[in-house]
C-alpha atoms as a PDB file:
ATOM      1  CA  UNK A   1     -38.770 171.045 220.198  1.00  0.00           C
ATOM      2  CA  UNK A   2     -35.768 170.278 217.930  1.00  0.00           C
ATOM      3  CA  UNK A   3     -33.422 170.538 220.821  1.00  0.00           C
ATOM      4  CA  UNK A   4     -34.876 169.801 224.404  1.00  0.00           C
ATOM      5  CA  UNK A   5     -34.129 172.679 226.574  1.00  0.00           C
ATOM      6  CA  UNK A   6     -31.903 170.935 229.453  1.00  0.00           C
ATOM      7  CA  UNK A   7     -31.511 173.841 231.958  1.00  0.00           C
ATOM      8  CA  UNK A   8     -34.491 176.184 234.059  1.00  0.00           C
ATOM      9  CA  UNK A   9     -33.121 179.592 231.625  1.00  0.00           C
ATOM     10  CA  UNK A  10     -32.984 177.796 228.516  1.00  0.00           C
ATOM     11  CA  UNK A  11     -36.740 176.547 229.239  1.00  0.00           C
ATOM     12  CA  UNK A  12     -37.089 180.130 229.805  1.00  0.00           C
ATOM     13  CA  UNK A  13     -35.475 181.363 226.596  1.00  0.00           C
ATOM     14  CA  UNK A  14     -37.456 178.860 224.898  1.00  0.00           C
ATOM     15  CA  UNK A  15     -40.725 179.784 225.851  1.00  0.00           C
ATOM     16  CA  UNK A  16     -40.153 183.059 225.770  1.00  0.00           C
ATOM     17  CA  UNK A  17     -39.274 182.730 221.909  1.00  0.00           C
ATOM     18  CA  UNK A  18     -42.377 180.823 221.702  1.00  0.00           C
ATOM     19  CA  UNK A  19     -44.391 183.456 222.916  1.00  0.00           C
ATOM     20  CA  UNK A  20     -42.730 186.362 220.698  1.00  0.00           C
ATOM     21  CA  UNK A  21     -43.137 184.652 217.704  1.00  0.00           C
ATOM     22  CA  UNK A  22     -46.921 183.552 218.788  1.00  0.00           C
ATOM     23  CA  UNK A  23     -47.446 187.754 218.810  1.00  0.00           C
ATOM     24  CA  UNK A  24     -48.913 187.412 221.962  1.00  0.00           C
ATOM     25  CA  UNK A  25     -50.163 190.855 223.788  1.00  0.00           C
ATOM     26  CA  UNK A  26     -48.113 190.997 227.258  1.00  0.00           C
ATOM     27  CA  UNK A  27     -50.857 193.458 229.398  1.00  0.00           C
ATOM     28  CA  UNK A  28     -51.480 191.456 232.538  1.00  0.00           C
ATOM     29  CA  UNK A  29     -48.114 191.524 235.284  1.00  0.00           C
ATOM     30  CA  UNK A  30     -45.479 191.132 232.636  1.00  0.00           C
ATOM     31  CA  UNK A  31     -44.872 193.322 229.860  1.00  0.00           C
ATOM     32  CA  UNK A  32     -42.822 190.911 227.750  1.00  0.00           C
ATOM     33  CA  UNK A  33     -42.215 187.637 226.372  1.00  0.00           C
ATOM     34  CA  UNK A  34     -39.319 186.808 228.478  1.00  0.00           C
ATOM     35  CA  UNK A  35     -40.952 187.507 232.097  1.00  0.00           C
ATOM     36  CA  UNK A  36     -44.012 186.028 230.896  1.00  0.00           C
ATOM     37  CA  UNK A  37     -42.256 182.712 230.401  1.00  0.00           C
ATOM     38  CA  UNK A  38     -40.244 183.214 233.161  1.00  0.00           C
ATOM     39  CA  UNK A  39     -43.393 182.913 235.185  1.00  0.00           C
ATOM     40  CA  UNK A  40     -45.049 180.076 233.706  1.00  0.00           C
ATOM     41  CA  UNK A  41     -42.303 178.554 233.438  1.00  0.00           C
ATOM     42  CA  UNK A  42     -40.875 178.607 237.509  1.00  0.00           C
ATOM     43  CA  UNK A  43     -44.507 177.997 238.277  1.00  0.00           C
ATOM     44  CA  UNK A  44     -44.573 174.929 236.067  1.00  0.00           C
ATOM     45  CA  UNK A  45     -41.404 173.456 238.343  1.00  0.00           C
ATOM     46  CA  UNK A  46     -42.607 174.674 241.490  1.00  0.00           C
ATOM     47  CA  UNK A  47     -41.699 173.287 244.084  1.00  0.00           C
ATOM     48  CA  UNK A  48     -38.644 171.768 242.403  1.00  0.00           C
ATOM     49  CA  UNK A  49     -36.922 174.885 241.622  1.00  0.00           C
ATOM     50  CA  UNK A  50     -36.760 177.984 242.887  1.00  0.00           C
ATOM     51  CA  UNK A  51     -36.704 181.700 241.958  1.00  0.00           C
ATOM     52  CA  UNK A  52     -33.834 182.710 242.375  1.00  0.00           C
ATOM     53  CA  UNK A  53     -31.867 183.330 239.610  1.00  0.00           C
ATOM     54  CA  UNK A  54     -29.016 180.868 241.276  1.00  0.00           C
ATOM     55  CA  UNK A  55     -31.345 178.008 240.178  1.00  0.00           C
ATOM     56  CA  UNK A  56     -31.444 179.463 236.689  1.00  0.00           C
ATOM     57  CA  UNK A  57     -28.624 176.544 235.961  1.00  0.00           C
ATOM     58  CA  UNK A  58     -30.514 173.842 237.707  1.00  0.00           C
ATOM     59  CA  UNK A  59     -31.524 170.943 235.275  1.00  0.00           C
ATOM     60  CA  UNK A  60     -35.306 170.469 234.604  1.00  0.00           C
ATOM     61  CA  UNK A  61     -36.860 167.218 234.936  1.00  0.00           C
ATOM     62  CA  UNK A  62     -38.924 165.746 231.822  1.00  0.00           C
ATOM     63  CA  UNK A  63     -42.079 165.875 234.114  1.00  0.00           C
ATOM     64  CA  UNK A  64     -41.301 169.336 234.550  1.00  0.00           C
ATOM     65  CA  UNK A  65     -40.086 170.782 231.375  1.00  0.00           C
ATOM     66  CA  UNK A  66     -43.668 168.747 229.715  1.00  0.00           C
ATOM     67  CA  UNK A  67     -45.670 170.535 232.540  1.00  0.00           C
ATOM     68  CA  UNK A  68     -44.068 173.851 231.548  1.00  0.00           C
ATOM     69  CA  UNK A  69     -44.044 173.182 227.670  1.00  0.00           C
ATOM     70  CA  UNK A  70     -48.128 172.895 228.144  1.00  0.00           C
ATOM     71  CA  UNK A  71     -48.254 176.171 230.029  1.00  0.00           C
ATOM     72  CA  UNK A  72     -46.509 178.199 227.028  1.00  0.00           C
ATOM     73  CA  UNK A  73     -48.806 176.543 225.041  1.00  0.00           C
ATOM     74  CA  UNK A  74     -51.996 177.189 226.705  1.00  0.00           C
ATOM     75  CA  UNK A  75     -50.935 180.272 226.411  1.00  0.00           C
ATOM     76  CA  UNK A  76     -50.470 180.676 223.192  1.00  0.00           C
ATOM     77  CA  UNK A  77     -53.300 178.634 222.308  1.00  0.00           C
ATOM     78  CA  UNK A  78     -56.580 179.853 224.077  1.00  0.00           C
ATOM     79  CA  UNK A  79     -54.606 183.634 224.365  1.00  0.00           C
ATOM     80  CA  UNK A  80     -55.358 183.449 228.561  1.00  0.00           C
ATOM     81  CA  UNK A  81     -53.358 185.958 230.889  1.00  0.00           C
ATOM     82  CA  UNK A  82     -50.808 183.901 232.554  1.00  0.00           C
ATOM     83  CA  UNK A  83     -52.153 184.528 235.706  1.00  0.00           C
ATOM     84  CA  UNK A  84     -55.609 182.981 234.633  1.00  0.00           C
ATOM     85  CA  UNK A  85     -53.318 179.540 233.660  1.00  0.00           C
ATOM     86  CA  UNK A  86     -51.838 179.910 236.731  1.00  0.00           C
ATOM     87  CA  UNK A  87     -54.667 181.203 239.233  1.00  0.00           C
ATOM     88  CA  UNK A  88     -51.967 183.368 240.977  1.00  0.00           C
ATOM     89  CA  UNK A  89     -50.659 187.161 240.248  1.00  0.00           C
ATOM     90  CA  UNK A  90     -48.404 189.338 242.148  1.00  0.00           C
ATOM     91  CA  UNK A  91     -49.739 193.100 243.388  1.00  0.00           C
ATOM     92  CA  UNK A  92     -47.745 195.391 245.897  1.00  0.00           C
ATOM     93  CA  UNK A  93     -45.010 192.441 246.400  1.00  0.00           C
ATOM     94  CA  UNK A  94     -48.193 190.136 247.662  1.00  0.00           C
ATOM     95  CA  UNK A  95     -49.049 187.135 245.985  1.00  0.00           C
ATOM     96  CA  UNK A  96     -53.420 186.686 245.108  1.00  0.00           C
ATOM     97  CA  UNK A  97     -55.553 183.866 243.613  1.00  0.00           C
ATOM     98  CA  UNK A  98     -57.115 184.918 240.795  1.00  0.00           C
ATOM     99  CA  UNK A  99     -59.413 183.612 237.857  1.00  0.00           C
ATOM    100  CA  UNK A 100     -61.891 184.740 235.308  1.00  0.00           C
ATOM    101  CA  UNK A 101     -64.391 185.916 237.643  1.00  0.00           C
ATOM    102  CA  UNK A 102     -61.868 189.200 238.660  1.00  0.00           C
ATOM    103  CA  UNK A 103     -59.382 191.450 236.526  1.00  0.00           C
ATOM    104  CA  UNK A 104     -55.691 190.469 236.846  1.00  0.00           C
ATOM    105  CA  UNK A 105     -53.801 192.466 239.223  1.00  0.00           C
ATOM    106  CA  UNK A 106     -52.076 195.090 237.382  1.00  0.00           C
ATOM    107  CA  UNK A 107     -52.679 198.415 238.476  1.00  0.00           C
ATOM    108  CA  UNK A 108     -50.164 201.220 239.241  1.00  0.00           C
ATOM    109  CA  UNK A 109     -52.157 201.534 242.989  1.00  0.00           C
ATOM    110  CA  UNK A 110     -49.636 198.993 244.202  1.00  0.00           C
ATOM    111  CA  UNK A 111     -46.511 201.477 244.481  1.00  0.00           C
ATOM    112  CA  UNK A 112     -48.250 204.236 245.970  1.00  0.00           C
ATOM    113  CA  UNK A 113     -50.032 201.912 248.910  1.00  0.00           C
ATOM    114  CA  UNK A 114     -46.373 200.309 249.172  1.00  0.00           C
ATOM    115  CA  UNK A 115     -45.311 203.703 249.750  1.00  0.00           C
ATOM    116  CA  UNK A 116     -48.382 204.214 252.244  1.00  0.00           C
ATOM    117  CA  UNK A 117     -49.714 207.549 250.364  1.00  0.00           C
ATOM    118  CA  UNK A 118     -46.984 209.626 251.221  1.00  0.00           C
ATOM    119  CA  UNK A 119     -46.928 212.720 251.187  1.00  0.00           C
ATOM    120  CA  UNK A 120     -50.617 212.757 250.832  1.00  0.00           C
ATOM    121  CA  UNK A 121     -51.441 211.644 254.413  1.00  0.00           C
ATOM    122  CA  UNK A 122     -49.941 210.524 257.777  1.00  0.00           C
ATOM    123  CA  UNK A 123     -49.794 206.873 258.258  1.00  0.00           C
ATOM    124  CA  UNK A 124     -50.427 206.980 261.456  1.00  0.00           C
ATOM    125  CA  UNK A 125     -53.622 208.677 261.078  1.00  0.00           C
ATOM    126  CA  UNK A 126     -55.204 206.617 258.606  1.00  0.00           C
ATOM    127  CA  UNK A 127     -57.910 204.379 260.197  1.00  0.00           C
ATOM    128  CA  UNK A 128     -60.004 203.325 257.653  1.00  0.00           C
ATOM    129  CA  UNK A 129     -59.875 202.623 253.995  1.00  0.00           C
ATOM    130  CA  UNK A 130     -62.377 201.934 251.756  1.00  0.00           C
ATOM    131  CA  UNK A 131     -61.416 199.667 248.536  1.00  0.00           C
ATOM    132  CA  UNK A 132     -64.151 200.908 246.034  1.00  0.00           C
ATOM    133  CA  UNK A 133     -64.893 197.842 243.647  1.00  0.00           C
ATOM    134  CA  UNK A 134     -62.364 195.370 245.309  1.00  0.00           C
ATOM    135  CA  UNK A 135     -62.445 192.128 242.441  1.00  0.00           C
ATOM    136  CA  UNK A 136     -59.763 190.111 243.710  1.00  0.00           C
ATOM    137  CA  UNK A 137     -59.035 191.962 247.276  1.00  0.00           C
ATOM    138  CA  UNK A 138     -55.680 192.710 246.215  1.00  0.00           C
ATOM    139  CA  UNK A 139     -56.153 196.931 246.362  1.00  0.00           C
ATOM    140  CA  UNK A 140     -57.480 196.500 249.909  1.00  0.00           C
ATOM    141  CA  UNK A 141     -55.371 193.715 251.260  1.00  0.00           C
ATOM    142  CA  UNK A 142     -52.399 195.850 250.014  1.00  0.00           C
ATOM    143  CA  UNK A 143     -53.878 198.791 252.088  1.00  0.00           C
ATOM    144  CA  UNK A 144     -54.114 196.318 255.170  1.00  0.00           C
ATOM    145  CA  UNK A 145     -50.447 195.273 255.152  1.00  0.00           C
ATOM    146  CA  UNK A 146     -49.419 199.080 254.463  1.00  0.00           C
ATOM    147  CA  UNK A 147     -51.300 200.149 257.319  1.00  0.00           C
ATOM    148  CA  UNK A 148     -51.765 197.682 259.868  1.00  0.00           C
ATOM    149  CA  UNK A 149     -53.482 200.000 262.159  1.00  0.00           C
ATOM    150  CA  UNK A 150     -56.366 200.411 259.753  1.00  0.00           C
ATOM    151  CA  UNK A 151     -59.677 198.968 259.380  1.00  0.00           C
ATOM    152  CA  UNK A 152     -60.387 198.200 255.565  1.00  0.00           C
ATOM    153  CA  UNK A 153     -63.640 197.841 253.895  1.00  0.00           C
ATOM    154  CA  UNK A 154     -63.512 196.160 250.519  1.00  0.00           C
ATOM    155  CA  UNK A 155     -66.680 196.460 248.348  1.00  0.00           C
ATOM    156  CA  UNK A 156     -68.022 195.078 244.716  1.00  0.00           C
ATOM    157  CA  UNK A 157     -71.070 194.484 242.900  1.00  0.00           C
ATOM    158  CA  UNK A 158     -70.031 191.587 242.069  1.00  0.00           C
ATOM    159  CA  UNK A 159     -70.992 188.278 244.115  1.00  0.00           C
ATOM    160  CA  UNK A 160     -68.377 186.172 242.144  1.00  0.00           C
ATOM    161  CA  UNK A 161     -65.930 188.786 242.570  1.00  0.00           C
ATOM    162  CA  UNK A 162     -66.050 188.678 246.129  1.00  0.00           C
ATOM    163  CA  UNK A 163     -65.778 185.041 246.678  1.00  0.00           C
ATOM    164  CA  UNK A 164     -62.565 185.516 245.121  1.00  0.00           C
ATOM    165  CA  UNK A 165     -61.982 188.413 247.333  1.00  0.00           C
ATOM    166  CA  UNK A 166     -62.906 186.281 250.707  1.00  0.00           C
ATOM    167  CA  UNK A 167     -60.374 183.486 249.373  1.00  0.00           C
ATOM    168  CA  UNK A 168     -57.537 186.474 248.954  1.00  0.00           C
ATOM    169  CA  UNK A 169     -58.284 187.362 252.587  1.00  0.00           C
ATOM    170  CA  UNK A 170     -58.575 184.202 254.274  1.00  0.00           C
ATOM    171  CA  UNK A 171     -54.976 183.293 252.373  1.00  0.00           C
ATOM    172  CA  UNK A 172     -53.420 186.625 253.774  1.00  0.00           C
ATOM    173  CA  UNK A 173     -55.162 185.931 257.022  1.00  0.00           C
ATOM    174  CA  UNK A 174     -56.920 189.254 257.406  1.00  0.00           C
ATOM    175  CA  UNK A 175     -60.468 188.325 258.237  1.00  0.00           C
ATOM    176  CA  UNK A 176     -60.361 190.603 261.670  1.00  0.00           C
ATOM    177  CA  UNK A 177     -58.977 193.726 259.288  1.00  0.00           C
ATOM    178  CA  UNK A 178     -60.612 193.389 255.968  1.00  0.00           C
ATOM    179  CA  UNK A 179     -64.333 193.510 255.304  1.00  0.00           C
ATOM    180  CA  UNK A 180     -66.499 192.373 252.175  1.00  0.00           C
ATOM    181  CA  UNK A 181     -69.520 193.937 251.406  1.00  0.00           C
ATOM    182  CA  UNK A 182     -71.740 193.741 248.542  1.00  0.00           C
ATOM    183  CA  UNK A 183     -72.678 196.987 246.802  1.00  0.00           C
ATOM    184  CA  UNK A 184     -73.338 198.557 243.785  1.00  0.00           C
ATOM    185  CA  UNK A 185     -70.396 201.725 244.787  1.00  0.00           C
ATOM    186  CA  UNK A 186     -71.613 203.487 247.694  1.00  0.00           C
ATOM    187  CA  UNK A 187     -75.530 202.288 248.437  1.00  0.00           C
ATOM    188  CA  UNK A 188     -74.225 200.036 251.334  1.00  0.00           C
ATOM    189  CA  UNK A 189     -72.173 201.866 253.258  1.00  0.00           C
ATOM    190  CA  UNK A 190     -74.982 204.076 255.370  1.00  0.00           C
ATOM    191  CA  UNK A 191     -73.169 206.620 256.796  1.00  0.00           C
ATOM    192  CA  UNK A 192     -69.614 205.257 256.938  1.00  0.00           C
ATOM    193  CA  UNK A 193     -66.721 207.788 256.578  1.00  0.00           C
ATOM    194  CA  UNK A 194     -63.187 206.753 255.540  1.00  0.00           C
ATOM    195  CA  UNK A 195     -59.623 208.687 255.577  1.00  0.00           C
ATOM    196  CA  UNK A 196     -58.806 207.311 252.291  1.00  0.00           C
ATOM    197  CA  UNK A 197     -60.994 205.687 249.027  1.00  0.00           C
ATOM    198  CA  UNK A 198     -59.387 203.839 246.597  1.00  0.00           C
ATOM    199  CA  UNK A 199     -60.946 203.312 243.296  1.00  0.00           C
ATOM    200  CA  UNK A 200     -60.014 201.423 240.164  1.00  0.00           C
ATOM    201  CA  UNK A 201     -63.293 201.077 238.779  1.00  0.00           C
ATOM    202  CA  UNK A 202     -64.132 200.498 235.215  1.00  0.00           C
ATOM    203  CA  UNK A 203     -62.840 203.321 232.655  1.00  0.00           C
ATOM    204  CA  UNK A 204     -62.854 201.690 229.325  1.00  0.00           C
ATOM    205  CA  UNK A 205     -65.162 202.773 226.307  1.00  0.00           C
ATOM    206  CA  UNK A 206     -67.650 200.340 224.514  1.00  0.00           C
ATOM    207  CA  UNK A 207     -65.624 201.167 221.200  1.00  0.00           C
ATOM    208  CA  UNK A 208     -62.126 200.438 222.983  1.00  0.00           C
ATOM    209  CA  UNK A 209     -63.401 197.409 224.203  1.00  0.00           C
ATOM    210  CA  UNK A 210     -63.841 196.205 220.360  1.00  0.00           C
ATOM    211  CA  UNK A 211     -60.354 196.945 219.815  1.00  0.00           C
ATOM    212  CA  UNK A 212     -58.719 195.589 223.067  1.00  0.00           C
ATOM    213  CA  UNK A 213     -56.315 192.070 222.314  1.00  0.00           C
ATOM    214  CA  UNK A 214     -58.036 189.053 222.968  1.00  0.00           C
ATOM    215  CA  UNK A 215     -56.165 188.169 226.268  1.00  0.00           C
ATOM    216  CA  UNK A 216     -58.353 191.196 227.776  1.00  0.00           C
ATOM    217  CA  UNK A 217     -61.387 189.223 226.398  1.00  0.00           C
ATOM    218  CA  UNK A 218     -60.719 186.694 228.754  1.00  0.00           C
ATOM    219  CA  UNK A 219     -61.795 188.691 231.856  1.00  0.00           C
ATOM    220  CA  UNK A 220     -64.901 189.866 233.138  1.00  0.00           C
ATOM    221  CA  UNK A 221     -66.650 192.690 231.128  1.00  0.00           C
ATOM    222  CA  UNK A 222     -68.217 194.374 233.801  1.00  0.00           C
ATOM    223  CA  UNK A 223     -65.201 195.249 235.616  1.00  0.00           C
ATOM    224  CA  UNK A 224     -63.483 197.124 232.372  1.00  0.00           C
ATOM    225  CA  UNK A 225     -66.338 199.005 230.323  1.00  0.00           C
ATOM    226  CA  UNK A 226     -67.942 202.068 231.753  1.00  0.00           C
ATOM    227  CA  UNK A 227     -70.347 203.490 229.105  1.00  0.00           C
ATOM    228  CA  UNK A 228     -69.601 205.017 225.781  1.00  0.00           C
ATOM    229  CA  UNK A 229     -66.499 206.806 227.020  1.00  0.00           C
ATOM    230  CA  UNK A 230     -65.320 205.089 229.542  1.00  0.00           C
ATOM    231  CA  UNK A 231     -66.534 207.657 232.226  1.00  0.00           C
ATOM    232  CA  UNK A 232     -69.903 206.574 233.614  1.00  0.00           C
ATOM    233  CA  UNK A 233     -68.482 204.904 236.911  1.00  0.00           C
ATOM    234  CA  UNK A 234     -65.949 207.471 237.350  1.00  0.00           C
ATOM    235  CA  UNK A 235     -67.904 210.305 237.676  1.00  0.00           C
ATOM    236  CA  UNK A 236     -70.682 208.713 239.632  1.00  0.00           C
ATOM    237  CA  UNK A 237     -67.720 208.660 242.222  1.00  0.00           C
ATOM    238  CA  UNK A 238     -67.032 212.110 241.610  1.00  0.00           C
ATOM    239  CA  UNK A 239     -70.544 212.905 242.759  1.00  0.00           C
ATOM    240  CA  UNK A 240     -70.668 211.029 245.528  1.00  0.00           C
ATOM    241  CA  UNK A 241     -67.227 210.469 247.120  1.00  0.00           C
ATOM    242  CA  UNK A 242     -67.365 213.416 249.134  1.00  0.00           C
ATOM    243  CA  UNK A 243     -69.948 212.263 251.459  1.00  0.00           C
ATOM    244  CA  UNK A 244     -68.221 209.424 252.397  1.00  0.00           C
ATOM    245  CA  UNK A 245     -64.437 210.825 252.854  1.00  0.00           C
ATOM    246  CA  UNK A 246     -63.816 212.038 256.522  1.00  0.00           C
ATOM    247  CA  UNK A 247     -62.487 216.106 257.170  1.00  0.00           C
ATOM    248  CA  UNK A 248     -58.962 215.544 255.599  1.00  0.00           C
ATOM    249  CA  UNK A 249     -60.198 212.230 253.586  1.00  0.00           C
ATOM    250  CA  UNK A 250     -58.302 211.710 250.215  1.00  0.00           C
ATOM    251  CA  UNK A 251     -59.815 210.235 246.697  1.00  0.00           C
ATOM    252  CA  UNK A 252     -57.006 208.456 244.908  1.00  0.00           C
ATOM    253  CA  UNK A 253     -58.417 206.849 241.559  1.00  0.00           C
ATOM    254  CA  UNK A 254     -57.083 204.912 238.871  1.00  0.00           C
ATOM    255  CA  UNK A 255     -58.887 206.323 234.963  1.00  0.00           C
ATOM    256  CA  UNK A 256     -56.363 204.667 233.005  1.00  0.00           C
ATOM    257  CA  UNK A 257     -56.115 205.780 228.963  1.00  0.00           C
ATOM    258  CA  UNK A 258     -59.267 207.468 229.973  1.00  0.00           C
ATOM    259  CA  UNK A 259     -57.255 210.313 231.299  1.00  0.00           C
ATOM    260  CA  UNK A 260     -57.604 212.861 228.022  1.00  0.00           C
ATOM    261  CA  UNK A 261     -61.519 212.510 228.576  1.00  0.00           C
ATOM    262  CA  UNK A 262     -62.079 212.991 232.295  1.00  0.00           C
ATOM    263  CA  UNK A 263     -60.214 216.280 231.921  1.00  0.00           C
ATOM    264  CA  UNK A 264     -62.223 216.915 228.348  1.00  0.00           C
ATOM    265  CA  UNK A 265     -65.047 216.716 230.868  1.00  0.00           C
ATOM    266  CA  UNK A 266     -63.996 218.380 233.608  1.00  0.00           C
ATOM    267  CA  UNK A 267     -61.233 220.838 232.782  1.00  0.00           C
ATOM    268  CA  UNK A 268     -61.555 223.313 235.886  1.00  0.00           C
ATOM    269  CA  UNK A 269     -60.623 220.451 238.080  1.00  0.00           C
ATOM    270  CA  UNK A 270     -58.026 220.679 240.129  1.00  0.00           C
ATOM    271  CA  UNK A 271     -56.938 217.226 239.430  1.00  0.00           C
ATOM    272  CA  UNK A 272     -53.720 215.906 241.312  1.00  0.00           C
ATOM    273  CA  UNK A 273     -52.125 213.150 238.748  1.00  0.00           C
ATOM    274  CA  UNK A 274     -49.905 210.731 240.507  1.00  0.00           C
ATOM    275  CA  UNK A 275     -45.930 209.657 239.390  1.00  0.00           C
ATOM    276  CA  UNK A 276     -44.567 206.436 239.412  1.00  0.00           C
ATOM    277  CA  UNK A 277     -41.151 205.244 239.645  1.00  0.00           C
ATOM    278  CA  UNK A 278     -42.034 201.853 237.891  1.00  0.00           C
ATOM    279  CA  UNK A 279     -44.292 203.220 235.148  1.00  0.00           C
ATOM    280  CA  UNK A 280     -47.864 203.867 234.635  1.00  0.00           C
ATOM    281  CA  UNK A 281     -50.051 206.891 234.634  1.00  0.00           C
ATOM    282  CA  UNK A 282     -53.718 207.914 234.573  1.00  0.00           C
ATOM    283  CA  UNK A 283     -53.821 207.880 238.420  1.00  0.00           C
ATOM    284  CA  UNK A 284     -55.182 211.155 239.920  1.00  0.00           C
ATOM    285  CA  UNK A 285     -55.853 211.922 243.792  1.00  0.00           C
ATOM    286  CA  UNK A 286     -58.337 214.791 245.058  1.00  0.00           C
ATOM    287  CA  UNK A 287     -58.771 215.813 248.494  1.00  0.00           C
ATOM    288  CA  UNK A 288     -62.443 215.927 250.252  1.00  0.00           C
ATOM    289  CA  UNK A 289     -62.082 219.535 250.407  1.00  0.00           C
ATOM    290  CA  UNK A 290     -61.376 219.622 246.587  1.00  0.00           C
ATOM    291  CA  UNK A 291     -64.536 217.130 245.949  1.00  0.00           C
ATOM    292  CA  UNK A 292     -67.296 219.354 248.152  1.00  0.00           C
ATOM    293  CA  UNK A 293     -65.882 222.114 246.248  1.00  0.00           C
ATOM    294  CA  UNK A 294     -66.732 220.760 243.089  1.00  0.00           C
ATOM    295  CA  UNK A 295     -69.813 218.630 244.246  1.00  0.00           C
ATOM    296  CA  UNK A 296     -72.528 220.202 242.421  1.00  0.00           C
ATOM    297  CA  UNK A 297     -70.511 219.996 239.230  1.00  0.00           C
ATOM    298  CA  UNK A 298     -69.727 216.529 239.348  1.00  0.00           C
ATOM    299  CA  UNK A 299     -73.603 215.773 240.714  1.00  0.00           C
ATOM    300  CA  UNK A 300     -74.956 217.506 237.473  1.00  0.00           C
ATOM    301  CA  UNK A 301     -72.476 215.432 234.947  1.00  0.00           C
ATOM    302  CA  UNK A 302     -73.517 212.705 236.723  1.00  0.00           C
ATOM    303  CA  UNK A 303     -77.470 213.344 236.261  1.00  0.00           C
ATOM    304  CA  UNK A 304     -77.028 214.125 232.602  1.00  0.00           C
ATOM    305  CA  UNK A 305     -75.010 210.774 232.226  1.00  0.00           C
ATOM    306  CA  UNK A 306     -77.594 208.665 233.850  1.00  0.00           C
ATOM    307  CA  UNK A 307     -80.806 209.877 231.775  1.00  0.00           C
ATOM    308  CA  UNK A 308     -78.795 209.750 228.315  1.00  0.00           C
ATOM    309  CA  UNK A 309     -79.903 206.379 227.760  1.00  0.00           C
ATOM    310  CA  UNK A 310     -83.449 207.102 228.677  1.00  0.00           C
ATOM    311  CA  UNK A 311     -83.835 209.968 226.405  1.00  0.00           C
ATOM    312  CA  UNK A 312     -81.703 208.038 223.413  1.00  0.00           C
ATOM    313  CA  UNK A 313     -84.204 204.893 223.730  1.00  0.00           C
ATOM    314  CA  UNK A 314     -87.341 207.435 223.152  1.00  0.00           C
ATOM    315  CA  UNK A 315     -85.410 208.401 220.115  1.00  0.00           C
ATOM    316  CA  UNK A 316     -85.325 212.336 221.062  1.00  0.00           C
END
């Protein structure tokens, strides 16, 4: 550092220098160099300074600009989300531990549960929620603050997951509200019916995968690749979502880049795909009605997907 950075922005503008030039991949809460450093950097002099942009003058510390100077460079370094470094991202204006054993919060969801589904359902009429492969908790926590009349059930295959998911709910003090379950989708919820699911399950390709930046390396596996295009998980929902939705019950799910495909596959689907005001697509929403409709279609797809690998392993 030729020139120590004396104030909290030019730590900022330093870093976030550091990190352009690095070629880092910003993919995980930020979307560029500058907020990136922005947030390791404020997190770095926490408590000492504060975010508002009034402190952005305030002089750093050396304690504090060496404690930030190692986050940039862990970053750069081992190519970690920040949020990993950290242990703490932001979802739906709610702040979540997180670490390798979930995905970083970063999913469109968070503006249409801050908007409470509108115009898709009443508010007031929503009673129960069902977060469909929770990770961190932040999808269904979310829900519970939007709708604090409503009993949310937060499930995920993954024990590790959920741990992290218990800590997310015990910090937002929602144990009475939000319930964990172990299961692999569906299999553990008997006959439970909810008024809305909400499902950001897996949707990326084995080849994709390959060619994802090596920040998205960093996370766990299992929660981004869904078979050879991306779709297994996603239509297993299809098939089954219906039977769990109650009479005016809506599916909203999150398929990502794996958009083009799921209407490839289905393309008499009446698919519903969601706006947002602050970016990101690949978010469609069908109502139980829409699902029974199609139920046999999406049951069959499903079938053929789960005996592909039987039939490819006895080389036919």
């Amino acid at each position: 550092m030729e020139t120590a950075p004396k104030t909290v922005e030019e730590l900022i503008r330093w870093g976030a220098n550091r990190l352009d030039t690095a070629g880092l991949v910003f993919g995980h809460g930020t979307d560029n160099a500058l907020d990136e450093a922005a947030a390791l950097v404020m997190h770095a002099l926490r408590p000492a300074t504060a975010l508002a942009e009034s402190r952005l003058d305030a002089r750093v510390t050396e304690t504090g600009r060496r404690r930030a100077v190692e986050l940039l460079e862990a970053r750069i370094s081992t190519r970690k989300p920040a949020a990993y470094l950290t242990n703490e991202a932001w979802f739906a204006g709610l702040a979540f531990y997180v670490d390798e054993r979930v995905l970083v919060p970063r999913s469109p969801l968070g503006e249409l549960i801050e908007n409470r589904f509108i115009p898709w359902v009443v508010p007031e009429q929503v009673h129960t929620i069902l977060d469909l492969g929770t990770g961190s908790g932040c999808i269904g926590i979310a829900c519970a603050h939007a709708f604090p009349g409503a009993r949310v059930t937060a499930t995920d295959i993954s024990a590790a997951a959920l741990a992290v998911a218990h800590m997310n709910i015990e910090r937002h003090a929602l144990q009475q509200r939000v319930q964990i379950l172990e299961s692999s989708l569906f299999a553990e919820l008997g006959g439970q019916r909810f008024d809305i699911i909400v499902a950001n399950p897996p949707y990326v390709s084995r080849q994709e995968l390959h060619r994802l930046p090596a920040e998205y390396h960093h996370e766990p596996a299992m929660g981004l690749v869904a078979g050879e295009d991306g779709l297994d998980i996603v239509v297993q929902i299809l098939a089954q979502a219906a039977e769990y939705l109650a009479g005016n019950g809506i599916l909203v799910m999150e398929v990502g880049y794996s958009q083009p495909a799921l209407i490839d596959q289905f393309p008499h689907i009446p698919f519903t795909w969601l706006e947002f005001a602050h970016g990101g697509d690949g978010v469609f929403l069908l109502e139980r009605q829409q699902l029974e409709s199609h139920r046999q279609e999406f049951a069959q797809a499903a079938t053929l997907r789960a005996i592909r690998p039987i039939v490819r392993n006895k080389g036919t």
